[in-house]
Protein backbone atom coordinates (compact mmCIF):
# COMPACT_ATOMS: atom_id res chain seq x y z
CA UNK A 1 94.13 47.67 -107.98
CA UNK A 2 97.13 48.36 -106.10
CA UNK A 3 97.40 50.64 -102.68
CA UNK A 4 98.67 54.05 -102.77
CA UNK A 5 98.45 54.98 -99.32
CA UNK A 6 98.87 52.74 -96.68
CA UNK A 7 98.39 53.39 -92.50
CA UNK A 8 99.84 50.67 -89.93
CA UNK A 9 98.79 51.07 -86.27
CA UNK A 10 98.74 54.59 -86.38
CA UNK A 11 97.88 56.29 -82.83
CA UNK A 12 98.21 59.85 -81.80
CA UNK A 13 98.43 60.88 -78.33
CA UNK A 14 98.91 64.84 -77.66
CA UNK A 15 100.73 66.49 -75.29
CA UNK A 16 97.63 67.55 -73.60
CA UNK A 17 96.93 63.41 -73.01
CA UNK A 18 94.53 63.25 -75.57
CA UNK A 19 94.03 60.54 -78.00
CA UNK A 20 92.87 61.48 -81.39
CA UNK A 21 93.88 58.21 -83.24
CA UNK A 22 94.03 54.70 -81.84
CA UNK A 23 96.05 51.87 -83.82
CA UNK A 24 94.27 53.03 -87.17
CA UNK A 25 94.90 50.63 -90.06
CA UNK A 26 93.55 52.00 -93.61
CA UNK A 27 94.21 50.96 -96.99
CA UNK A 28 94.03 53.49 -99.88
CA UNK A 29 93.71 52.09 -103.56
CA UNK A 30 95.13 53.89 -106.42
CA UNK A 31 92.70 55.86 -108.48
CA UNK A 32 89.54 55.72 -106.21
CA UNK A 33 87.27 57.94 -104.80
CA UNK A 34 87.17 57.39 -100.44
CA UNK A 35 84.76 58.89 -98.29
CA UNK A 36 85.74 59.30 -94.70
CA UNK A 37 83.16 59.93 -92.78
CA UNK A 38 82.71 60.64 -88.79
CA UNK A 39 81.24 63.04 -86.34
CA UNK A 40 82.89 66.64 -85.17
CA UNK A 41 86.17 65.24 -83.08
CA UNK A 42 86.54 61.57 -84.50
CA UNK A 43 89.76 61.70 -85.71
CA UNK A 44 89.55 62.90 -88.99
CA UNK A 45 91.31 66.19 -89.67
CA UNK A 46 94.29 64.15 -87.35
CA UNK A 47 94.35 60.88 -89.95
CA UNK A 48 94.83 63.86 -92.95
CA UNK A 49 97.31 65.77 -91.49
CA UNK A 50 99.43 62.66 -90.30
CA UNK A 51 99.17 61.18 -94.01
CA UNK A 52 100.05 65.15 -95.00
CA UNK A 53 103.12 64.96 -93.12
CA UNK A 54 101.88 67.99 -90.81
CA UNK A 55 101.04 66.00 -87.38
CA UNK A 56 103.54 63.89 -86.62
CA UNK A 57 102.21 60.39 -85.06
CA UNK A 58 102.93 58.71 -82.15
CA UNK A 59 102.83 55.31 -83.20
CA UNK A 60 102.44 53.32 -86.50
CA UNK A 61 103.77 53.89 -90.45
CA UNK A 62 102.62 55.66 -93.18
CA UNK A 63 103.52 55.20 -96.67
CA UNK A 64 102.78 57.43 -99.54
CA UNK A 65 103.54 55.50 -103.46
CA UNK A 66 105.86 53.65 -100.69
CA UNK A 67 107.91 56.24 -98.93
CA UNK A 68 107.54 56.46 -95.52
CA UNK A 69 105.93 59.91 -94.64
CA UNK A 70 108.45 60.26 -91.27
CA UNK A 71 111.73 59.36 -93.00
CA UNK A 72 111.28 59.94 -96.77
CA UNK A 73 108.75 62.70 -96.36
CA UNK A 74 110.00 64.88 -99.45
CA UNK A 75 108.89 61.99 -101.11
CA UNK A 76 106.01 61.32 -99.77
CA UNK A 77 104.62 64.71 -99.49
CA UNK A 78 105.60 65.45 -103.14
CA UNK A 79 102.49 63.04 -104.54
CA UNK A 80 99.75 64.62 -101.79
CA UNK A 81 97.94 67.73 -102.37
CA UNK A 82 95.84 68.97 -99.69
CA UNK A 83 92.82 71.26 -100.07
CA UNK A 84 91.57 72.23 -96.81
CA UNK A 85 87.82 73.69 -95.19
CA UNK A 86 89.18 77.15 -94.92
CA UNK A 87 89.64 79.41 -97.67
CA UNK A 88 92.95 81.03 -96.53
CA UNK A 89 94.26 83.19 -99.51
CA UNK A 90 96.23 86.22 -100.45
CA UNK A 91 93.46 88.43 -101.81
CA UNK A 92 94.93 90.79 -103.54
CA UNK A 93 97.18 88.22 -105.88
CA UNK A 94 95.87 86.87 -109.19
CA UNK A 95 94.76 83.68 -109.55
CA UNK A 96 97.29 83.00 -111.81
CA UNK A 97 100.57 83.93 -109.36
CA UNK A 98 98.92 82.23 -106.67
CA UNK A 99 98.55 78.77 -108.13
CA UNK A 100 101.90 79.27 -109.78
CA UNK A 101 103.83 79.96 -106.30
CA UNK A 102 102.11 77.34 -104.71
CA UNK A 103 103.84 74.88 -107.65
CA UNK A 104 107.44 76.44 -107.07
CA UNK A 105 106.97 75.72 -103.37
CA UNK A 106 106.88 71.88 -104.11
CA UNK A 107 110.28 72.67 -106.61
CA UNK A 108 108.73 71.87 -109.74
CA UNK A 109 110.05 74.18 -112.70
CA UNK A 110 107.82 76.72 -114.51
CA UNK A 111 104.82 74.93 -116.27
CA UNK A 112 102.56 77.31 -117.97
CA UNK A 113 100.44 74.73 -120.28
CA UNK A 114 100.09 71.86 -117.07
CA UNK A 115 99.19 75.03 -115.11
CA UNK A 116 96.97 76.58 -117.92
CA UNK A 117 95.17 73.13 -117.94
CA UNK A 118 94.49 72.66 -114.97
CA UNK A 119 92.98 76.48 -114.58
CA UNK A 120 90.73 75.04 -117.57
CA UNK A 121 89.49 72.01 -116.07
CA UNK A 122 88.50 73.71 -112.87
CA UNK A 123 86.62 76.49 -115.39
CA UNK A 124 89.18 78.97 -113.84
CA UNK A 125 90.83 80.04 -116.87
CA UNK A 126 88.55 83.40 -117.37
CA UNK A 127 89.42 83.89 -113.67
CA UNK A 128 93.41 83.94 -114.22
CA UNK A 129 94.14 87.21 -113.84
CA UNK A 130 91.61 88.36 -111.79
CA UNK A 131 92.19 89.07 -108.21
CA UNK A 132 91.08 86.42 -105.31
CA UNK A 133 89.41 89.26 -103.38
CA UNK A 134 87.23 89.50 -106.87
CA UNK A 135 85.98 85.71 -106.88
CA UNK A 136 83.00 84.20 -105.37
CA UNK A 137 83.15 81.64 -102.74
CA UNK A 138 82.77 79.15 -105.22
CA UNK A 139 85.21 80.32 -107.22
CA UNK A 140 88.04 80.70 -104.57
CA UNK A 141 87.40 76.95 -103.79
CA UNK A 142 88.45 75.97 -107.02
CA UNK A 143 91.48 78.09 -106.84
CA UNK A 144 92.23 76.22 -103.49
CA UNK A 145 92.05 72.81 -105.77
CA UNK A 146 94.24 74.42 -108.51
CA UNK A 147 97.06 75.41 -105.62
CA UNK A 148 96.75 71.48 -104.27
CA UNK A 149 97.06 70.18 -107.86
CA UNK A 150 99.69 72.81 -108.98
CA UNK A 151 102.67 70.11 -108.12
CA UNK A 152 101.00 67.46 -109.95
CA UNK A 153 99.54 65.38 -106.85
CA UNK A 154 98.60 61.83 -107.37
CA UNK A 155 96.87 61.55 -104.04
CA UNK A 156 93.83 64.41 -102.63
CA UNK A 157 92.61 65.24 -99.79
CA UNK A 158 89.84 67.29 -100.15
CA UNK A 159 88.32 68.55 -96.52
CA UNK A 160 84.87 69.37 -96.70
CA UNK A 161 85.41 71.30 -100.19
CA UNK A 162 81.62 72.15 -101.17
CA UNK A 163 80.92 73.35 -97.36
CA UNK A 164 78.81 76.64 -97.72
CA UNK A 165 78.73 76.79 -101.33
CA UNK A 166 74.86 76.70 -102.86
CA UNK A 167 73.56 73.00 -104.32
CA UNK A 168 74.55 74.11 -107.83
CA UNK A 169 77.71 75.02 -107.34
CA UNK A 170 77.92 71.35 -104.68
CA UNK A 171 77.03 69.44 -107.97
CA UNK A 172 79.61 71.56 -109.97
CA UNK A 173 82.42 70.91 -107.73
CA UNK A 174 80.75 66.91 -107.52
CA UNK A 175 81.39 66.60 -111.97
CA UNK A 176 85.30 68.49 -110.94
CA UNK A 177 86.11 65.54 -108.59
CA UNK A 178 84.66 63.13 -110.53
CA UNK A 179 87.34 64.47 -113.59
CA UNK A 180 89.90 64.38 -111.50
CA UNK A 181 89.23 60.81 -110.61
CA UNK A 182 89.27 59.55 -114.70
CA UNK A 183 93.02 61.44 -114.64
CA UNK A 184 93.92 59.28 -112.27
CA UNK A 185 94.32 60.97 -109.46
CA UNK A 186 93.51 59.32 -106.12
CA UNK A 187 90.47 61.68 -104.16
CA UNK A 188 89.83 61.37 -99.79
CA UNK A 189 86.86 63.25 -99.68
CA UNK A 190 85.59 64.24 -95.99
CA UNK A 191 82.48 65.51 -95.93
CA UNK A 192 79.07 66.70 -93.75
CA UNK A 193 76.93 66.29 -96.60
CA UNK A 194 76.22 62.39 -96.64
CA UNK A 195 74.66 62.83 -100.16
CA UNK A 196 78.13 63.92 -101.08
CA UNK A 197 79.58 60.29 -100.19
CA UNK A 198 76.24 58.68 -101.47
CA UNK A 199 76.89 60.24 -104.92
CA UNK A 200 80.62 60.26 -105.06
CA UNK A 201 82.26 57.45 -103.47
CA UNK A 202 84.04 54.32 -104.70
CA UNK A 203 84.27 53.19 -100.92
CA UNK A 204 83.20 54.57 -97.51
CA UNK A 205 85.98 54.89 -94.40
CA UNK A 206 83.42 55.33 -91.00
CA UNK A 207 85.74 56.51 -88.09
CA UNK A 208 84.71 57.29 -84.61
CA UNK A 209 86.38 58.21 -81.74
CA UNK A 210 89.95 58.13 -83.33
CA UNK A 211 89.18 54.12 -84.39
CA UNK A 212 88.25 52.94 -88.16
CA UNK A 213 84.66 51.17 -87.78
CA UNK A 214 84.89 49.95 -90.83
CA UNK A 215 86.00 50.27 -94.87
CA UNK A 216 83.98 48.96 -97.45
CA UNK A 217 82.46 49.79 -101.09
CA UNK A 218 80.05 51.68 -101.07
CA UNK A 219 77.03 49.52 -102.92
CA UNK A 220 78.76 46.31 -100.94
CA UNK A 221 78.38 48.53 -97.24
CA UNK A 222 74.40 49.49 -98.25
CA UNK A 223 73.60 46.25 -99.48
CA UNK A 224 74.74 44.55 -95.90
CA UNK A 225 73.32 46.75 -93.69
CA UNK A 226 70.50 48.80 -95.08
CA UNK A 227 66.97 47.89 -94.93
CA UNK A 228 64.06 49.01 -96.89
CA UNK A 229 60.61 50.43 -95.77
CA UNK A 230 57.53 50.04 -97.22
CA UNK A 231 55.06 53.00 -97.07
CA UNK A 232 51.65 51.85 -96.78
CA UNK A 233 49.28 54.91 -97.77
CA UNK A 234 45.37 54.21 -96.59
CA UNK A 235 42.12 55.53 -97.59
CA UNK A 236 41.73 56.60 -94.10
CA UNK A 237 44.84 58.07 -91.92
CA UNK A 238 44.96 56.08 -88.24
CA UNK A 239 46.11 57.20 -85.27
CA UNK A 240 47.86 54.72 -83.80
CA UNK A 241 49.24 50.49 -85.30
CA UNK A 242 46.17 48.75 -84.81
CA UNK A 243 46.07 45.98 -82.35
CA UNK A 244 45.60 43.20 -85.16
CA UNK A 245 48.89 44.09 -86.69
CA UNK A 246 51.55 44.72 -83.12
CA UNK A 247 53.17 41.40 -84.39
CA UNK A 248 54.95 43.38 -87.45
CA UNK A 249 57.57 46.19 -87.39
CA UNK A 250 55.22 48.58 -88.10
CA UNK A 251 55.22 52.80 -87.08
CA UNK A 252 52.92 55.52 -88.21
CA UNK A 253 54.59 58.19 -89.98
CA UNK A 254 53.63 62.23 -89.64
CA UNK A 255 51.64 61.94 -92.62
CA UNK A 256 48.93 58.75 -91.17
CA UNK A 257 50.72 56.04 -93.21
CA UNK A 258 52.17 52.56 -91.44
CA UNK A 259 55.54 51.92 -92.49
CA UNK A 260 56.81 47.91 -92.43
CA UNK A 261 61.10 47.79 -92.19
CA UNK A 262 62.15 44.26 -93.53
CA UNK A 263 65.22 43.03 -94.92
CA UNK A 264 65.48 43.19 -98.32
CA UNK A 265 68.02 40.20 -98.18
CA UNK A 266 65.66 37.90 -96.33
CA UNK A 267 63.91 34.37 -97.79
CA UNK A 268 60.24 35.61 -96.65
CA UNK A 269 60.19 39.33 -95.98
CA UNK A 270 56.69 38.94 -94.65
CA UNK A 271 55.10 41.61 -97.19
CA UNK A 272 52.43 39.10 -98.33
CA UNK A 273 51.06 38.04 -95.27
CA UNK A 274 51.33 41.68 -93.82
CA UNK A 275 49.00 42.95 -96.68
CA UNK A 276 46.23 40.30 -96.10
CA UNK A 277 46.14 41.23 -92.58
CA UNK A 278 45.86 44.79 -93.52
CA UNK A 279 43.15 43.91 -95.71
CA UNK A 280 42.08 41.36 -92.61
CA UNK A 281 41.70 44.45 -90.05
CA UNK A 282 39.63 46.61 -92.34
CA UNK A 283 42.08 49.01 -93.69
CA UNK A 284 41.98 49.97 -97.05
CA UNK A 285 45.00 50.46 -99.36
CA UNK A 286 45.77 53.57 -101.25
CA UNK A 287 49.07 53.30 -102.21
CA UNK A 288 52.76 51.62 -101.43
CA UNK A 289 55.83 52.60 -101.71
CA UNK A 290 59.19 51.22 -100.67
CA UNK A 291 62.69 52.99 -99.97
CA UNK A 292 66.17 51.92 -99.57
CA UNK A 293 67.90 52.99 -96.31
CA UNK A 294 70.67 55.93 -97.14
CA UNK A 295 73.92 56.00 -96.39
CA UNK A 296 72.78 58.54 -93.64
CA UNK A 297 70.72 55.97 -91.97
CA UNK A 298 73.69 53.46 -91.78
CA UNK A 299 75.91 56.13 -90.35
CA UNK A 300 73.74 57.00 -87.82
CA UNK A 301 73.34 53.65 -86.83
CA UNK A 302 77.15 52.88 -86.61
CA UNK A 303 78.18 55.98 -84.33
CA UNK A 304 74.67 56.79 -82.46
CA UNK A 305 75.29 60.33 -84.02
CA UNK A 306 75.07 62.44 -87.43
CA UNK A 307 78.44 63.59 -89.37
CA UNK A 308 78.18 67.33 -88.31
């Protein structure tokens, strides 16, 4: 699969002295879904608008299908549509006029049936001549994505684009993306809802402190570095790891259960001799149960911090 977006040593320094991006180097592959991911002031919203074309960087190259975003920016801009966390809209045009302006701005000529089509696939077409002021929040974020893909976009950015709608509406918006994706259009989905990326995302993009941690698929990234638990539910809650058993990585939980964090990956995870001594110490099983660390847990253990 062959890039479509492609960052070289980009840095941004403000006027102000601040640094907001340090020698960033991404890859983005045609057709995939890429979760970027990092806390409040990491760099994120700066790496989007320099690939947008509306930051300018200090340093590095950006391509877009090739052209250079500085000095073939028409170009480059023309295949990137940008949906962004605010819902900033006229609200007293129709749906309809608003995603058709947003199409003339880019120069394309009048296309009722691509625009009609895409007001379908976003489940907007009952909405078209309804006001904006008349449409739910829900709603008005789907007219955001119909103005992004009104120029016929191969590459989205979508910034935070379920924030503050309900779950329903978060899984509706989840099956839209998802569509978008089997047309072939490329999706860079930023998000506080780590679930989101968990459910979504071809790859992950972790960036902290305006430098790429790391960029890796998804299954590949939880595979490598997330562990499992094992809940071990007794007859009788304790109070405390007894003594018998301080050679194991072993906590008690709220609920009076020890939980045992191995590597899944490991030749002798140490589950067989753990459960003899258990057994060996007088504790009686009631249940077990493992889990796989999430996508959350890994996060938090790259940047020291959650995504909010």
């Amino acid at each position: 699969m062959d890039d479509i977006v492609t960052v070289s040593g980009l840095g941004k320094r403000f006027a102000s002295g601040f640094t907001a991006l340090r020698s960033v180097d991404l890859s983005i592959r045609r057709g995939e879904i890429l979760a970027l991911l990092g806390p409040n002031g990491a760099g994120k919203t700066t790496l989007i608008s320099s690939i947008c074309g509306l930051t300018t960087p200090t340093s590095g190259e950006i391509r877009v299908g090739g052209h250079d975003v500085v000095h073939d920016y028409r170009k480059a801009r023309a295949l990137v549509g940008l949906v962004p966390q605010e819902i900033n809209l006229e609200p007293f045009e129709k749906v309809i006029n608003t995603v058709r302006f947003s199409r003339g701005l880019f120069g394309k000529p009048r296309n009722d049936a691509y625009i009609d089509e895409v007001l379908r696939k976003l489940s907007l077409s009952d909405k078209r001549e309804s006001k904006v002021i008349e449409l739910s929040g829900g709603m008005k974020r789907r007219v955001l994505i119909a103005k992004a893909l009104s120029h016929e976009p191969r590459v989205l950015f979508l910034d935070e684009p379920t924030a503050g709608v309900d779950v329903e509406l978060r899984k509706d918006m989840w099956r839209v993306v998802r569509a978008l994706k089997d047309d072939g259009v490329t999706v860079i989905l930023t998000t506080h809802y780590i679930e989101e990326a968990e459910e979504m995302a071809d790859r992950i993009a972790v960036i902290n402190d305006g430098e790429i941690l790391l960029v890796e698929e998804k299954a590949a990234l939880m595979r490598r570095m997330g562990q499992k638990q094992m809940i071990i539910e007794l007859q009788e809650d304790v109070t405390e790891v007894p003594p018998a058993l301080a050679g194991y990585d072993l906590h008690r939980n709220d609920d009076g259960d020890l939980v045992y964090t191995y590597d899944a990956k490991a030749d002798r995870t140490g589950i067989t001799r753990l459960l003899s001594d258990v057994a060996a110490a007088g504790l009686t099983l009631r249940d077990l149960q493992t889990r796989q660390s999430s996508l959350e847990d890994i996060f938090v253990g790259l940047v020291g911090k959650d995504p909010a």
